[in-house]
N, C-alpha and C. Protein backbone atom coordinates (compact mmCIF):
# COMPACT_ATOMS: atom_id res chain seq x y z
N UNK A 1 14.19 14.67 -7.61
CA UNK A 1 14.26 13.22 -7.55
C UNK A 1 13.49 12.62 -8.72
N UNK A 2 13.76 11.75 -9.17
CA UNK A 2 13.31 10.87 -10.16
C UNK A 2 13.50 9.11 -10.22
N UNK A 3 12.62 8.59 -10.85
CA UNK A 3 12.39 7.35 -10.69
C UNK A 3 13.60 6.38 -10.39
N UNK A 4 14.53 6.93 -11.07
CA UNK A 4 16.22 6.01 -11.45
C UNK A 4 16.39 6.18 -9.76
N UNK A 5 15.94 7.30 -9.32
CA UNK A 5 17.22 7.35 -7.80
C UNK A 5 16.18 6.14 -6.75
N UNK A 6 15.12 5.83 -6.97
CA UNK A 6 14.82 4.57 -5.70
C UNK A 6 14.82 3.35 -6.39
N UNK A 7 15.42 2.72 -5.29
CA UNK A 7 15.90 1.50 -5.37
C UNK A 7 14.91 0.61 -5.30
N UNK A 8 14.73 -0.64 -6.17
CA UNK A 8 13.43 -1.60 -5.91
C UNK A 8 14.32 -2.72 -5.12
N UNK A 9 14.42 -2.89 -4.01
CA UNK A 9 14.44 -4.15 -3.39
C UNK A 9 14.81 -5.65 -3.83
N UNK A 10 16.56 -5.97 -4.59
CA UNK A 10 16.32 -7.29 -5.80
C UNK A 10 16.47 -8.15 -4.58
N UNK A 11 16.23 -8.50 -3.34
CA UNK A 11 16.02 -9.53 -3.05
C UNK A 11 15.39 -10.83 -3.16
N UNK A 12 15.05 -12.06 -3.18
CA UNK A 12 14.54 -13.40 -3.20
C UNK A 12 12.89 -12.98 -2.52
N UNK A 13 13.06 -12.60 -0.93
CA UNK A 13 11.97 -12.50 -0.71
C UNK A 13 11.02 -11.07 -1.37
N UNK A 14 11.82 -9.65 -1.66
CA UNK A 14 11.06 -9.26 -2.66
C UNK A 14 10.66 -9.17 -3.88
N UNK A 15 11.40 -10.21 -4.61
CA UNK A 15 11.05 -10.86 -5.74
C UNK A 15 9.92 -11.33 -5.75
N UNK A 16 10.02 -12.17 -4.14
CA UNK A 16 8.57 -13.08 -4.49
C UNK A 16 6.99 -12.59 -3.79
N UNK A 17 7.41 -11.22 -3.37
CA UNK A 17 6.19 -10.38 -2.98
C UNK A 17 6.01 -10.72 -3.99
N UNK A 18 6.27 -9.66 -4.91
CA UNK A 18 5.56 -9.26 -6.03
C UNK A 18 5.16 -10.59 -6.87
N UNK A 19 5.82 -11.44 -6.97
CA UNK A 19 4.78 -12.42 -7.56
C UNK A 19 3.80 -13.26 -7.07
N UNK A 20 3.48 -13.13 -5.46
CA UNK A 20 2.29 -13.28 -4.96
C UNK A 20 1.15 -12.27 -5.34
N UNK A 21 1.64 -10.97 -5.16
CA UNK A 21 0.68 -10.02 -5.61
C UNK A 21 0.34 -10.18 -7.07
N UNK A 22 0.73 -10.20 -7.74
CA UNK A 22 0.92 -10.26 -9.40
C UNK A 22 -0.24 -11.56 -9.42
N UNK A 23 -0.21 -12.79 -8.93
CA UNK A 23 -0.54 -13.81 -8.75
C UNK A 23 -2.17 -13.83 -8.29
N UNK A 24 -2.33 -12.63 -7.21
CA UNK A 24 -3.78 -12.74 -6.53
C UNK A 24 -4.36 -11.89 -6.72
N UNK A 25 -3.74 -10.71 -7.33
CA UNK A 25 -4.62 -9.66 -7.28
C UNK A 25 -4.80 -8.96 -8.62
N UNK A 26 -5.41 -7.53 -8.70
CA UNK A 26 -5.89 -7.73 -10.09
C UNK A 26 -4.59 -6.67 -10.39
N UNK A 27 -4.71 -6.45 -12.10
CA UNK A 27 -3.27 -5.47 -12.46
C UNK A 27 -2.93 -3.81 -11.76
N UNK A 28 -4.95 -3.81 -11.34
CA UNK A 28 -4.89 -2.25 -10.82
C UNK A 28 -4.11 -2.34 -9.44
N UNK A 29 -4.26 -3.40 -8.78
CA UNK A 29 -4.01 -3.22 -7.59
C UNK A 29 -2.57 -3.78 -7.49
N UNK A 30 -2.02 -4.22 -8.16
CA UNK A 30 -0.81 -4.77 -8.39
C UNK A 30 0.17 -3.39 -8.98
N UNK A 31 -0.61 -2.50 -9.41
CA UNK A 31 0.50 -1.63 -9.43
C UNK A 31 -0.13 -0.15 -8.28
N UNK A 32 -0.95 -0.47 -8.18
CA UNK A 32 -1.20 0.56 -6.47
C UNK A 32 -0.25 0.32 -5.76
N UNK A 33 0.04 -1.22 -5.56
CA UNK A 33 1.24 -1.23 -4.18
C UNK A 33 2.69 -0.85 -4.89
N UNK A 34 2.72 -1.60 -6.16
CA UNK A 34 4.30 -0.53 -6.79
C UNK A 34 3.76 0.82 -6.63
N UNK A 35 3.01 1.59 -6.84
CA UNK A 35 3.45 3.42 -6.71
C UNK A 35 3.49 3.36 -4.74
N UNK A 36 2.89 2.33 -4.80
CA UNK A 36 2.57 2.78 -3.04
C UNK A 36 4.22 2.84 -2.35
N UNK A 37 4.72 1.67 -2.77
CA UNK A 37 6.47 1.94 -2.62
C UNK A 37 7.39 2.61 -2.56
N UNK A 38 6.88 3.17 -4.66
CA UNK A 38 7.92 3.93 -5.08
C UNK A 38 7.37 5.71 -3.75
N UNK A 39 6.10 6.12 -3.88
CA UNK A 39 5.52 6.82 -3.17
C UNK A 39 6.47 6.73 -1.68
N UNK A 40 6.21 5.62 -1.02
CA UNK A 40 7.16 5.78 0.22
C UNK A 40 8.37 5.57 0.74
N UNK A 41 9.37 5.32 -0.78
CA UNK A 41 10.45 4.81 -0.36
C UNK A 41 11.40 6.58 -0.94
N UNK A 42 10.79 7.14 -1.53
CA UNK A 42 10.95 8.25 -2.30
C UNK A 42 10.73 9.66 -1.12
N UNK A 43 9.89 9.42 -0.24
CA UNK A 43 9.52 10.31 0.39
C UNK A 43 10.62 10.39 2.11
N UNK A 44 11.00 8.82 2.27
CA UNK A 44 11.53 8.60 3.40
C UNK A 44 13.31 9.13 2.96
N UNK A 45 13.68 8.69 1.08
CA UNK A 45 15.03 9.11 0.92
C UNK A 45 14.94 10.45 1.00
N UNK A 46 14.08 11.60 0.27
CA UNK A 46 13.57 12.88 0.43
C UNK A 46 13.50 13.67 1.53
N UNK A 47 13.17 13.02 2.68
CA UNK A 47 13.27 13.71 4.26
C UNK A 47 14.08 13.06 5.17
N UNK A 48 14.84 11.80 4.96
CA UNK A 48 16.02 11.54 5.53
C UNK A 48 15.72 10.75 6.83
N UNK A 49 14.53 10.02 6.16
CA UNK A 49 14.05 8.84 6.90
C UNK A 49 14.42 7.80 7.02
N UNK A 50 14.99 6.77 7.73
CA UNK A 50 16.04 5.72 7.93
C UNK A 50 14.82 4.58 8.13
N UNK A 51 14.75 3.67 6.89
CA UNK A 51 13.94 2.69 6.90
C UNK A 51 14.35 1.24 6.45
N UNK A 52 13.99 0.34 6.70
CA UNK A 52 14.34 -1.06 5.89
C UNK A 52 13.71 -1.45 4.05
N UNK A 53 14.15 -1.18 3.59
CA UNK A 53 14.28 -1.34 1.88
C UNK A 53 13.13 -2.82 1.81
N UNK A 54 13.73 -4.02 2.31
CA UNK A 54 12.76 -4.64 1.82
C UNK A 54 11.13 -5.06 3.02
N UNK A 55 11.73 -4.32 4.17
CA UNK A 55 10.96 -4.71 4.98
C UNK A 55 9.44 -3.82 4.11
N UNK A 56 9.79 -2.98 3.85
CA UNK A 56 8.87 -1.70 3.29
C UNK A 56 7.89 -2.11 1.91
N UNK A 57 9.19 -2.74 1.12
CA UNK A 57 8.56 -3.53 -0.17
C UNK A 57 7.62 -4.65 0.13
N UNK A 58 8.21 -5.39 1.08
CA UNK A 58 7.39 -6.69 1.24
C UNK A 58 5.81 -6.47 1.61
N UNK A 59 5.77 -5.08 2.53
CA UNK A 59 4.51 -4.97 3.29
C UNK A 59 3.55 -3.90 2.04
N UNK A 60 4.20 -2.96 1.64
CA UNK A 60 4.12 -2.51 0.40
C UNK A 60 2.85 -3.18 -0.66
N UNK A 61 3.72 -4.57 -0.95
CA UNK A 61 3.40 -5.26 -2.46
C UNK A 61 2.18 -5.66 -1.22
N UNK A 62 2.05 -6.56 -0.48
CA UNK A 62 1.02 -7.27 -0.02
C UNK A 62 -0.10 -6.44 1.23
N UNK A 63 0.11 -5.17 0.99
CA UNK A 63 -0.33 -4.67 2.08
C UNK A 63 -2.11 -4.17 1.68
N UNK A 64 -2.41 -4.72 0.69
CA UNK A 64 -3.93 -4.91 -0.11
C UNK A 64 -4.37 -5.86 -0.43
N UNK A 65 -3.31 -7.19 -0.36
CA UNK A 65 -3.93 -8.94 -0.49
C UNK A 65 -5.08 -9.09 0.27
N UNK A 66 -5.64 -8.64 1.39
CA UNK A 66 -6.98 -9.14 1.97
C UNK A 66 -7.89 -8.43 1.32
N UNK A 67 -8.06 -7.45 0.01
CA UNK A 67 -9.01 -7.50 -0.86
C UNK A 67 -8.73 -8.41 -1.85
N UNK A 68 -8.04 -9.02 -2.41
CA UNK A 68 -8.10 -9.91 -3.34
C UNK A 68 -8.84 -11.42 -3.20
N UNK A 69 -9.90 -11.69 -3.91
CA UNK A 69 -10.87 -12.90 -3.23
C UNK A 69 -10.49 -14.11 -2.73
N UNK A 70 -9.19 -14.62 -3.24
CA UNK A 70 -8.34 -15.79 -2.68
C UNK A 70 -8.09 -15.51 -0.78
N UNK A 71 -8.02 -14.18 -0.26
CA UNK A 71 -7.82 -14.05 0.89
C UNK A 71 -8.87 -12.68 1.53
N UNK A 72 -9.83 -12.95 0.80
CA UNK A 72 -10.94 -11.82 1.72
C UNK A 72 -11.63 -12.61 2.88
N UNK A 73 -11.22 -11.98 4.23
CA UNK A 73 -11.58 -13.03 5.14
C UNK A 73 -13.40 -12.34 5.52
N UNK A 74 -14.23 -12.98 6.17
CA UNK A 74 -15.60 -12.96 5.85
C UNK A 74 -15.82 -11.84 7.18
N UNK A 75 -14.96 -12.20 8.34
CA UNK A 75 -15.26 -11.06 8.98
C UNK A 75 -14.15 -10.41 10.01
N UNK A 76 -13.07 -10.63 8.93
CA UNK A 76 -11.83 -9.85 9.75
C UNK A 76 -11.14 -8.42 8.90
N UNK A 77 -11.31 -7.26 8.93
CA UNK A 77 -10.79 -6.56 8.21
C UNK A 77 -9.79 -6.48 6.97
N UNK A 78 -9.89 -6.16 5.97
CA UNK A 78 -8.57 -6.46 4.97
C UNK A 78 -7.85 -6.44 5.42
N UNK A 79 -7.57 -5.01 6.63
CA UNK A 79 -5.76 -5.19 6.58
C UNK A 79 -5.31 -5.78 7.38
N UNK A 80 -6.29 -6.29 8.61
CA UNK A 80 -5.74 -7.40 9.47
C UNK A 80 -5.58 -8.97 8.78
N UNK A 81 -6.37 -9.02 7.65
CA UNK A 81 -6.41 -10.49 7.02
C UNK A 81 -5.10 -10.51 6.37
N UNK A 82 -4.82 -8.98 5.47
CA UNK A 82 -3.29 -8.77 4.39
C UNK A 82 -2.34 -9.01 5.56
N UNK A 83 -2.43 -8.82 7.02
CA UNK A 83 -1.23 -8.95 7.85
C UNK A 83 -0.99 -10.07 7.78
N UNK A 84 -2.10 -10.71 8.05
CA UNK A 84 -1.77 -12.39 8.45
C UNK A 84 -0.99 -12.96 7.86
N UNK A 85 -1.48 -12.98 6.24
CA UNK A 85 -0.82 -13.20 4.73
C UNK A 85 0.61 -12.51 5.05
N UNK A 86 0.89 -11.62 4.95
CA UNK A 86 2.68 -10.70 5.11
C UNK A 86 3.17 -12.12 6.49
N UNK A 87 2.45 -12.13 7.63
CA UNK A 87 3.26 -12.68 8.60
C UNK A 87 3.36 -14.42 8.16
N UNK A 88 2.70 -14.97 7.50
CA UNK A 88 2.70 -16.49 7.18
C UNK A 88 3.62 -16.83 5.87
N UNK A 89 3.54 -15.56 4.82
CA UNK A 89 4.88 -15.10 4.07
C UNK A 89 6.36 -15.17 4.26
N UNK A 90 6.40 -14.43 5.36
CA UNK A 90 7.69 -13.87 6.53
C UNK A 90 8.18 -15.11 6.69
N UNK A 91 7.32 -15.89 7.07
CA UNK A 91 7.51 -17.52 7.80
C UNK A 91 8.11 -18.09 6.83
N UNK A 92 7.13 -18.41 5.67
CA UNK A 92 7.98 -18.94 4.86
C UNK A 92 9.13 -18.84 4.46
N UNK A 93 9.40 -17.55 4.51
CA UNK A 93 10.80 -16.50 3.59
C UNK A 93 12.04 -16.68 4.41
N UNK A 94 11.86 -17.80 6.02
CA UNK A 94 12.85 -17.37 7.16
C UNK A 94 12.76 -16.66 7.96
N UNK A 95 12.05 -15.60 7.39
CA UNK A 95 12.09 -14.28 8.84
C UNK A 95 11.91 -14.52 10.07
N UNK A 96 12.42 -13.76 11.11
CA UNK A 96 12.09 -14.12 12.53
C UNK A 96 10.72 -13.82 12.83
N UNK A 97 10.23 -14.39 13.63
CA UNK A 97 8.99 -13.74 14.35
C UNK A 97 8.84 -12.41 14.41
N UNK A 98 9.54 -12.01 14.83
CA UNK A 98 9.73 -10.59 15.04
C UNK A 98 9.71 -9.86 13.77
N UNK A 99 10.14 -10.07 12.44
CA UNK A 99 10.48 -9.53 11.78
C UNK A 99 9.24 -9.70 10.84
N UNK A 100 8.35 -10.76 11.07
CA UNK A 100 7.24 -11.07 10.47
C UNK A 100 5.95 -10.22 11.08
N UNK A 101 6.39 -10.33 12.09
CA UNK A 101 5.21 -9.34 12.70
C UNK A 101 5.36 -7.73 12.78
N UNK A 102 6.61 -7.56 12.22
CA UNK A 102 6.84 -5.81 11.63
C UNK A 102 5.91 -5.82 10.66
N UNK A 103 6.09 -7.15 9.06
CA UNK A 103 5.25 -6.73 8.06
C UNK A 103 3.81 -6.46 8.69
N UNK A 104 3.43 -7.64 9.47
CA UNK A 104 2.06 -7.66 10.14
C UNK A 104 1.47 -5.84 10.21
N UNK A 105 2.53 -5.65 11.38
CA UNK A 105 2.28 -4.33 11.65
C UNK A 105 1.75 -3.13 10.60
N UNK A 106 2.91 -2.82 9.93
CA UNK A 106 3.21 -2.22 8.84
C UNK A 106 1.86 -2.28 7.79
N UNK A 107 1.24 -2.95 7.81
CA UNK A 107 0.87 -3.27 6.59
C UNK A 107 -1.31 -2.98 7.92
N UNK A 108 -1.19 -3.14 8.66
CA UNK A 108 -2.20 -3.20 9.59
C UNK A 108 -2.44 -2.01 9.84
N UNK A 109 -1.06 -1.05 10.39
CA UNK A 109 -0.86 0.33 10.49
C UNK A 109 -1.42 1.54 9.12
N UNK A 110 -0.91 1.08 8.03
CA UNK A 110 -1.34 1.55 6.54
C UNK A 110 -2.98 2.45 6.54
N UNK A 111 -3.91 1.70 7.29
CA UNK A 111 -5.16 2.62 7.58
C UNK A 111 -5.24 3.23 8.72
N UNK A 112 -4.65 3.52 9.81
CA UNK A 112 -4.64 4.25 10.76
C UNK A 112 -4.53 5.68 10.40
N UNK A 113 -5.19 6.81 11.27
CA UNK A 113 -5.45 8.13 10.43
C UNK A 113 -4.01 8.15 10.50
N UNK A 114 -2.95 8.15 11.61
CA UNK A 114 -1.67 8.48 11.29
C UNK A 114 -0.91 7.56 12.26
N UNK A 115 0.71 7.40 12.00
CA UNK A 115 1.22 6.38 12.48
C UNK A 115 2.92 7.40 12.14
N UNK A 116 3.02 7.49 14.08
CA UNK A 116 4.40 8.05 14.22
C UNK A 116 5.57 7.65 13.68
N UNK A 117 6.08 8.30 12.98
CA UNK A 117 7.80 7.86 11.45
C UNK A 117 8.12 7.22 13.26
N UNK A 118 8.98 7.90 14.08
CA UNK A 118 10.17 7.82 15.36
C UNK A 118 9.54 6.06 15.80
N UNK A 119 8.24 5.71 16.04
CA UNK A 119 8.19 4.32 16.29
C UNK A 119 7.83 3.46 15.30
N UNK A 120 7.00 4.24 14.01
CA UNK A 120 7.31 2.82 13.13
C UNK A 120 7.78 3.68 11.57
N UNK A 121 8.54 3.76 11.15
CA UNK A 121 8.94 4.35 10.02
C UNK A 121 8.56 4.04 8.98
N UNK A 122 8.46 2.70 8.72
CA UNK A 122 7.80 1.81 7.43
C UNK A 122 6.25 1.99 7.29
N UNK A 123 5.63 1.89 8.76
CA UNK A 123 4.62 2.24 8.83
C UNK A 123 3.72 3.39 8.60
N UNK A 124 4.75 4.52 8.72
CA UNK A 124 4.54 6.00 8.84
C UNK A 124 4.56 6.42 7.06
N UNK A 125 5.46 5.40 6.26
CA UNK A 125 5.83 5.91 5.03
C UNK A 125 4.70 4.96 4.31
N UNK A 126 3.95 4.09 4.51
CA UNK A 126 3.33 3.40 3.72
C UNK A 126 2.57 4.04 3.81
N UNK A 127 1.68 4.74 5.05
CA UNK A 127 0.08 5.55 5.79
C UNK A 127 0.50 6.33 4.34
N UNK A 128 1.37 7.80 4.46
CA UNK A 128 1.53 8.54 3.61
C UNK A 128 1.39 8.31 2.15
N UNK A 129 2.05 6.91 1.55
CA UNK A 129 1.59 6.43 0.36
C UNK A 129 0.82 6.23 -0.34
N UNK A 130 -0.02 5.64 0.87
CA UNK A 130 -1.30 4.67 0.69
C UNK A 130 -2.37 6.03 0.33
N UNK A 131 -2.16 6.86 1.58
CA UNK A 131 -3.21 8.01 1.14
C UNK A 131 -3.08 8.93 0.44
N UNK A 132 -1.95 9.26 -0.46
CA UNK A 132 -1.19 9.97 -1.61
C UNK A 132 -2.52 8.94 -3.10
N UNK A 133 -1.66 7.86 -2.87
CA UNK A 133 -2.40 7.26 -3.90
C UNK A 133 -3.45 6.67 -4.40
N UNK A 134 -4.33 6.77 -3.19
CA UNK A 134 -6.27 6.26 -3.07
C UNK A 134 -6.73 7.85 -3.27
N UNK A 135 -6.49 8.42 -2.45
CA UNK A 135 -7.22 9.63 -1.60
C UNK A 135 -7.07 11.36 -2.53
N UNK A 136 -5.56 11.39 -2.77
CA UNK A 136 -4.98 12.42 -3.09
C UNK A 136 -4.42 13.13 -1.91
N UNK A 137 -4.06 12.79 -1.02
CA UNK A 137 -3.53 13.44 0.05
C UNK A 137 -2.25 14.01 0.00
N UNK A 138 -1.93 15.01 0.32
CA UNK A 138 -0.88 16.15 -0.06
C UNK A 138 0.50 15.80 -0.77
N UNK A 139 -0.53 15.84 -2.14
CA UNK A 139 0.51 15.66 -3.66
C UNK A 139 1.59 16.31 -3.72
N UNK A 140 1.64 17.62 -2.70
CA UNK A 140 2.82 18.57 -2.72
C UNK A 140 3.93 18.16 -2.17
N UNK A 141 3.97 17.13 -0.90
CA UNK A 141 5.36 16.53 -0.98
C UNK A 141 5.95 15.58 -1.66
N UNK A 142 5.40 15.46 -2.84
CA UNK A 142 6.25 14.72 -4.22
C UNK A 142 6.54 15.52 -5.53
N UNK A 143 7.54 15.54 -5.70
CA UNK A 143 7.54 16.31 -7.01
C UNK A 143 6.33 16.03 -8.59
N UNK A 144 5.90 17.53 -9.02
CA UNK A 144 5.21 16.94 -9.83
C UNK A 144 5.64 15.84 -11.21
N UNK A 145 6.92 16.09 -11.61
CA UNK A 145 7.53 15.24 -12.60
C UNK A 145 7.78 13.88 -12.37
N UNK A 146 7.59 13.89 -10.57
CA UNK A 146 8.20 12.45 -10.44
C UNK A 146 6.68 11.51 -10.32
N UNK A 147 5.70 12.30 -9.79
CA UNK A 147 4.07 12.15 -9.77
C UNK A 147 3.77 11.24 -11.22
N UNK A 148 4.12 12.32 -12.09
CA UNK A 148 3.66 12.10 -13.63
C UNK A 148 4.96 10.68 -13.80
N UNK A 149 5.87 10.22 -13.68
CA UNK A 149 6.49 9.83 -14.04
C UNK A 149 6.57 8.45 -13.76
N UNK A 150 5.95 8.10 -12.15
CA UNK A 150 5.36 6.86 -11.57
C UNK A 150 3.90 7.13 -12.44
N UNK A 151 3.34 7.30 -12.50
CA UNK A 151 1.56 6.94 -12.81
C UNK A 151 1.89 6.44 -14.33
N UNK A 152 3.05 6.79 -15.21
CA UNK A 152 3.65 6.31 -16.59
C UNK A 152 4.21 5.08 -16.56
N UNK A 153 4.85 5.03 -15.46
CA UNK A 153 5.46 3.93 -15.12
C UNK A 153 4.38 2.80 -14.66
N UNK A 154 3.99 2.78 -13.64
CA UNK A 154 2.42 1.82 -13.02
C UNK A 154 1.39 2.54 -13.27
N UNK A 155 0.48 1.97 -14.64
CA UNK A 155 -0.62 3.20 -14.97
C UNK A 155 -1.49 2.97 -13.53
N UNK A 156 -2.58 3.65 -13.90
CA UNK A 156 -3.38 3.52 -12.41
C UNK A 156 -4.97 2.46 -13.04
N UNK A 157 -5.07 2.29 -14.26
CA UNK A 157 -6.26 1.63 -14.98
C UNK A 157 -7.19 1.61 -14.16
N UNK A 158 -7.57 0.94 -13.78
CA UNK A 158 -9.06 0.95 -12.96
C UNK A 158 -9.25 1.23 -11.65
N UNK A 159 -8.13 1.72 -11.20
CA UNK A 159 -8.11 1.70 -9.46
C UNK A 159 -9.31 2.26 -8.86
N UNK A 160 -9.56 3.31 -9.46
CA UNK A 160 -10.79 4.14 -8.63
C UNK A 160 -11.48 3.99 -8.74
N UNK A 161 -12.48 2.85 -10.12
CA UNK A 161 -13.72 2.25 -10.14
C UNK A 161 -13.70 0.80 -9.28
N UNK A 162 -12.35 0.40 -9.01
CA UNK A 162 -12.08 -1.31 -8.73
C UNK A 162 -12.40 -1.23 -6.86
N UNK A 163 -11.27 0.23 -6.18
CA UNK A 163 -11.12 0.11 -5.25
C UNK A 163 -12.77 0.72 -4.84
N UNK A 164 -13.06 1.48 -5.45
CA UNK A 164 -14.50 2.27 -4.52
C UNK A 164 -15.24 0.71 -4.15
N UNK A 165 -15.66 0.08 -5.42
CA UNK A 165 -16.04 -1.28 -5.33
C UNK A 165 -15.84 -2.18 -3.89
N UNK A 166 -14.13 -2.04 -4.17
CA UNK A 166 -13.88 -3.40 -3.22
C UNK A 166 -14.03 -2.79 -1.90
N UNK A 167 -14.48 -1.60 -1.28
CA UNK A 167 -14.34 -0.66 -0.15
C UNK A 167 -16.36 -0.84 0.10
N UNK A 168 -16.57 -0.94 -0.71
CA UNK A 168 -18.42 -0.79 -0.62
C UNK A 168 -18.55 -1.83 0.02
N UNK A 169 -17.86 -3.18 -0.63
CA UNK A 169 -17.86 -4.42 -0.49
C UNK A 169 -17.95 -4.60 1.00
N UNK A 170 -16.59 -3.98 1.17
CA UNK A 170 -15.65 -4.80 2.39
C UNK A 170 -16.71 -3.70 3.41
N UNK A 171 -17.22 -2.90 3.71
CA UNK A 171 -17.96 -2.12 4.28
C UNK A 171 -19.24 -2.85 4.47
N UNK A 172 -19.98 -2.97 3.37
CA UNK A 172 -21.30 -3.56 3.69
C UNK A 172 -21.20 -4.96 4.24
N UNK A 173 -20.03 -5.71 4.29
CA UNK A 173 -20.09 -7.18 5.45
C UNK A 173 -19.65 -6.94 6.86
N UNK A 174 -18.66 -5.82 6.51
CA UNK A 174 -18.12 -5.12 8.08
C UNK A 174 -17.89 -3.91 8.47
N UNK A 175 -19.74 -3.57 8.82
CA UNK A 175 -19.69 -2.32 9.10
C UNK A 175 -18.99 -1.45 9.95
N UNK A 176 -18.07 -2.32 10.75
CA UNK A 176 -17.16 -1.44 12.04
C UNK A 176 -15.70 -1.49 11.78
N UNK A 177 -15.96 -1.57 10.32
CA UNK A 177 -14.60 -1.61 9.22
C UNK A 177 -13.55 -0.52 9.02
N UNK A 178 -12.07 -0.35 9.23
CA UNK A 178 -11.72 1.07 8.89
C UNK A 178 -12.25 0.84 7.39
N UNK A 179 -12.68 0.32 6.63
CA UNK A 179 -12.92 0.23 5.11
C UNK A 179 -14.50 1.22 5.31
N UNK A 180 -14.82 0.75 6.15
CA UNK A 180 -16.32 1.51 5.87
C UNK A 180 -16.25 3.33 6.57
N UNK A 181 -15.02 2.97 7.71
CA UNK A 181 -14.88 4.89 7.73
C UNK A 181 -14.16 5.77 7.03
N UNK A 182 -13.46 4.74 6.13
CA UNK A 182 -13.24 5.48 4.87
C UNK A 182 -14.07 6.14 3.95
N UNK A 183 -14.85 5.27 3.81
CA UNK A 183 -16.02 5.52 2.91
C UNK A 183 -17.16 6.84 3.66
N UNK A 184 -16.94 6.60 4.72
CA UNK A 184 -17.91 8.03 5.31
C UNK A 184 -17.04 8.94 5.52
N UNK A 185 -15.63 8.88 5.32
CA UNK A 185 -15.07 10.33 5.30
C UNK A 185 -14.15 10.73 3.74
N UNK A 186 -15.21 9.65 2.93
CA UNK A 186 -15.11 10.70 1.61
C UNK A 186 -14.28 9.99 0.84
N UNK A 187 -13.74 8.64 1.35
CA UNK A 187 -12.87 8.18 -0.28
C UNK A 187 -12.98 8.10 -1.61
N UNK A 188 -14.54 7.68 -1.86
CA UNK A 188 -14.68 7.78 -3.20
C UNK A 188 -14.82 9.17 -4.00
N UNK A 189 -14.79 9.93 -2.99
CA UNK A 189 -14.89 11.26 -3.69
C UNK A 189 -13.13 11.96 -3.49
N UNK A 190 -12.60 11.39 -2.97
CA UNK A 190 -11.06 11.53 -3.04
C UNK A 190 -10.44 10.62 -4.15
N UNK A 191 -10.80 9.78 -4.26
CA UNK A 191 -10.36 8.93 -5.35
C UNK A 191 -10.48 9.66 -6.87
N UNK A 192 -11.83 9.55 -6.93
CA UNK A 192 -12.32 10.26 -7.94
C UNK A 192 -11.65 11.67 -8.05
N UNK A 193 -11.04 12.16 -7.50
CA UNK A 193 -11.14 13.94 -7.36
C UNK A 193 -9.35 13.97 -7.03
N UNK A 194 -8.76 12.40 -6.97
CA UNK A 194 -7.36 12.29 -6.80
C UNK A 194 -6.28 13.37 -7.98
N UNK A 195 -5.64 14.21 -7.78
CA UNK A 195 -4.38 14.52 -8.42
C UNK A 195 -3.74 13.75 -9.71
N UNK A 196 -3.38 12.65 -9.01
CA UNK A 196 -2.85 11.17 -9.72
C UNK A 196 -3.67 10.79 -10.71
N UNK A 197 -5.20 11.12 -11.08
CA UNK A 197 -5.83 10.49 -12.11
C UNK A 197 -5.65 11.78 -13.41
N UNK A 198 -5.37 12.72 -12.90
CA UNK A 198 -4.54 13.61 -14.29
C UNK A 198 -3.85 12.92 -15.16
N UNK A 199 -3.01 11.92 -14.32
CA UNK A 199 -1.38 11.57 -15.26
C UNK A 199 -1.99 10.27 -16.41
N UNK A 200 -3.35 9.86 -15.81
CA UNK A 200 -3.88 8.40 -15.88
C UNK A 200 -3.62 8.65 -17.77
């Protein structure tokens, strides 16, 4: 597999993820959630995972907005604050309730140690992304050419000095943070020690 075979989402409303993200957050993290995508939209065509294209992108691009300072809430977790943001998005975009509170989900789900593909699929493929591309978590179900070929495509520039940062941050105001049990089970030394910073 290679970059040409996944599809980016040309819809209106994923158009305008990405230029919210582009908009609030910084370039590192603006292209974390592009590999975080290409990472799970690549892995779900790869094992024959039946998912929604933009539901995935939308939660994807914004599923790290509650570190960006325009929406760091003072004492609600990033990824419950990034939900809020995805579900008040949704709203805007038309989506149903329902369909707003998938991104919610999706994007809330993303730090859970794991999150079953059979009940949430989007959810299950972002977890895998997300920790492919912070952490280094098992680089072996992506090809290495296609590895090297996204990190060329969305360099990774500062991610691992930006995110350890914004994780210290978000930890030392909320210590009962999944941000802060990240940090005690080793992210910055996964970051640092990531696969993905080879290609950098």
């Amino acid at each position: 597999m290679n970059l040409s075979e996944i599809t980016i989402p040309d819809s209106a409303v994923a158009s305008r993820a990405l230029d919210v993200v582009s908009r609030f957050a910084s370039p590192s993290l603006v292209n974390h959630s592009q590999r975080s995508y290409v990472w799970a939209a690549s892995y779900g065509i790869a094992n024959g995972i039946d998912f929604d294209g933009e539901l995935l992108y939308v939660s994807a691009m914004l599923h790290d907005i509650g570190l960006a300072e325009a929406f760091d809430n003072h004492s609600v977790p990033f990824e419950y604050a990034g939900g809020n943001v995805a579900w008040v998005f949704g709203a805007g975009a038309g989506w149903s309730d329902e369909r707003c509170t998938r991104a919610s989900e999706v994007i809330v789900r993303h730090m859970w140690p794991s999150v079953d593909p059979d009940v949430d699929p989007e959810g299950y493929l972002l977890e895998i992304a997300t920790s492919l591309d912070i952490t280094g978590k098992n680089p072996q179900w992506w090809p290495a050419a296609l590895r090297a070929e996204v990190v060329e495509r969305y360099p990774r520039l500062d991610l691992r000095d930006e995110f350890t940062a914004c994780f210290i941050a978000e930890a030392a105001r909320k210590p009962q943070s999944s941000a802060a049990a990240s940090l005690a089970r080793g992210l910055a030394e996964g970051l640092a020690s990531n696969v993905l910073e080879q290609n950098r």
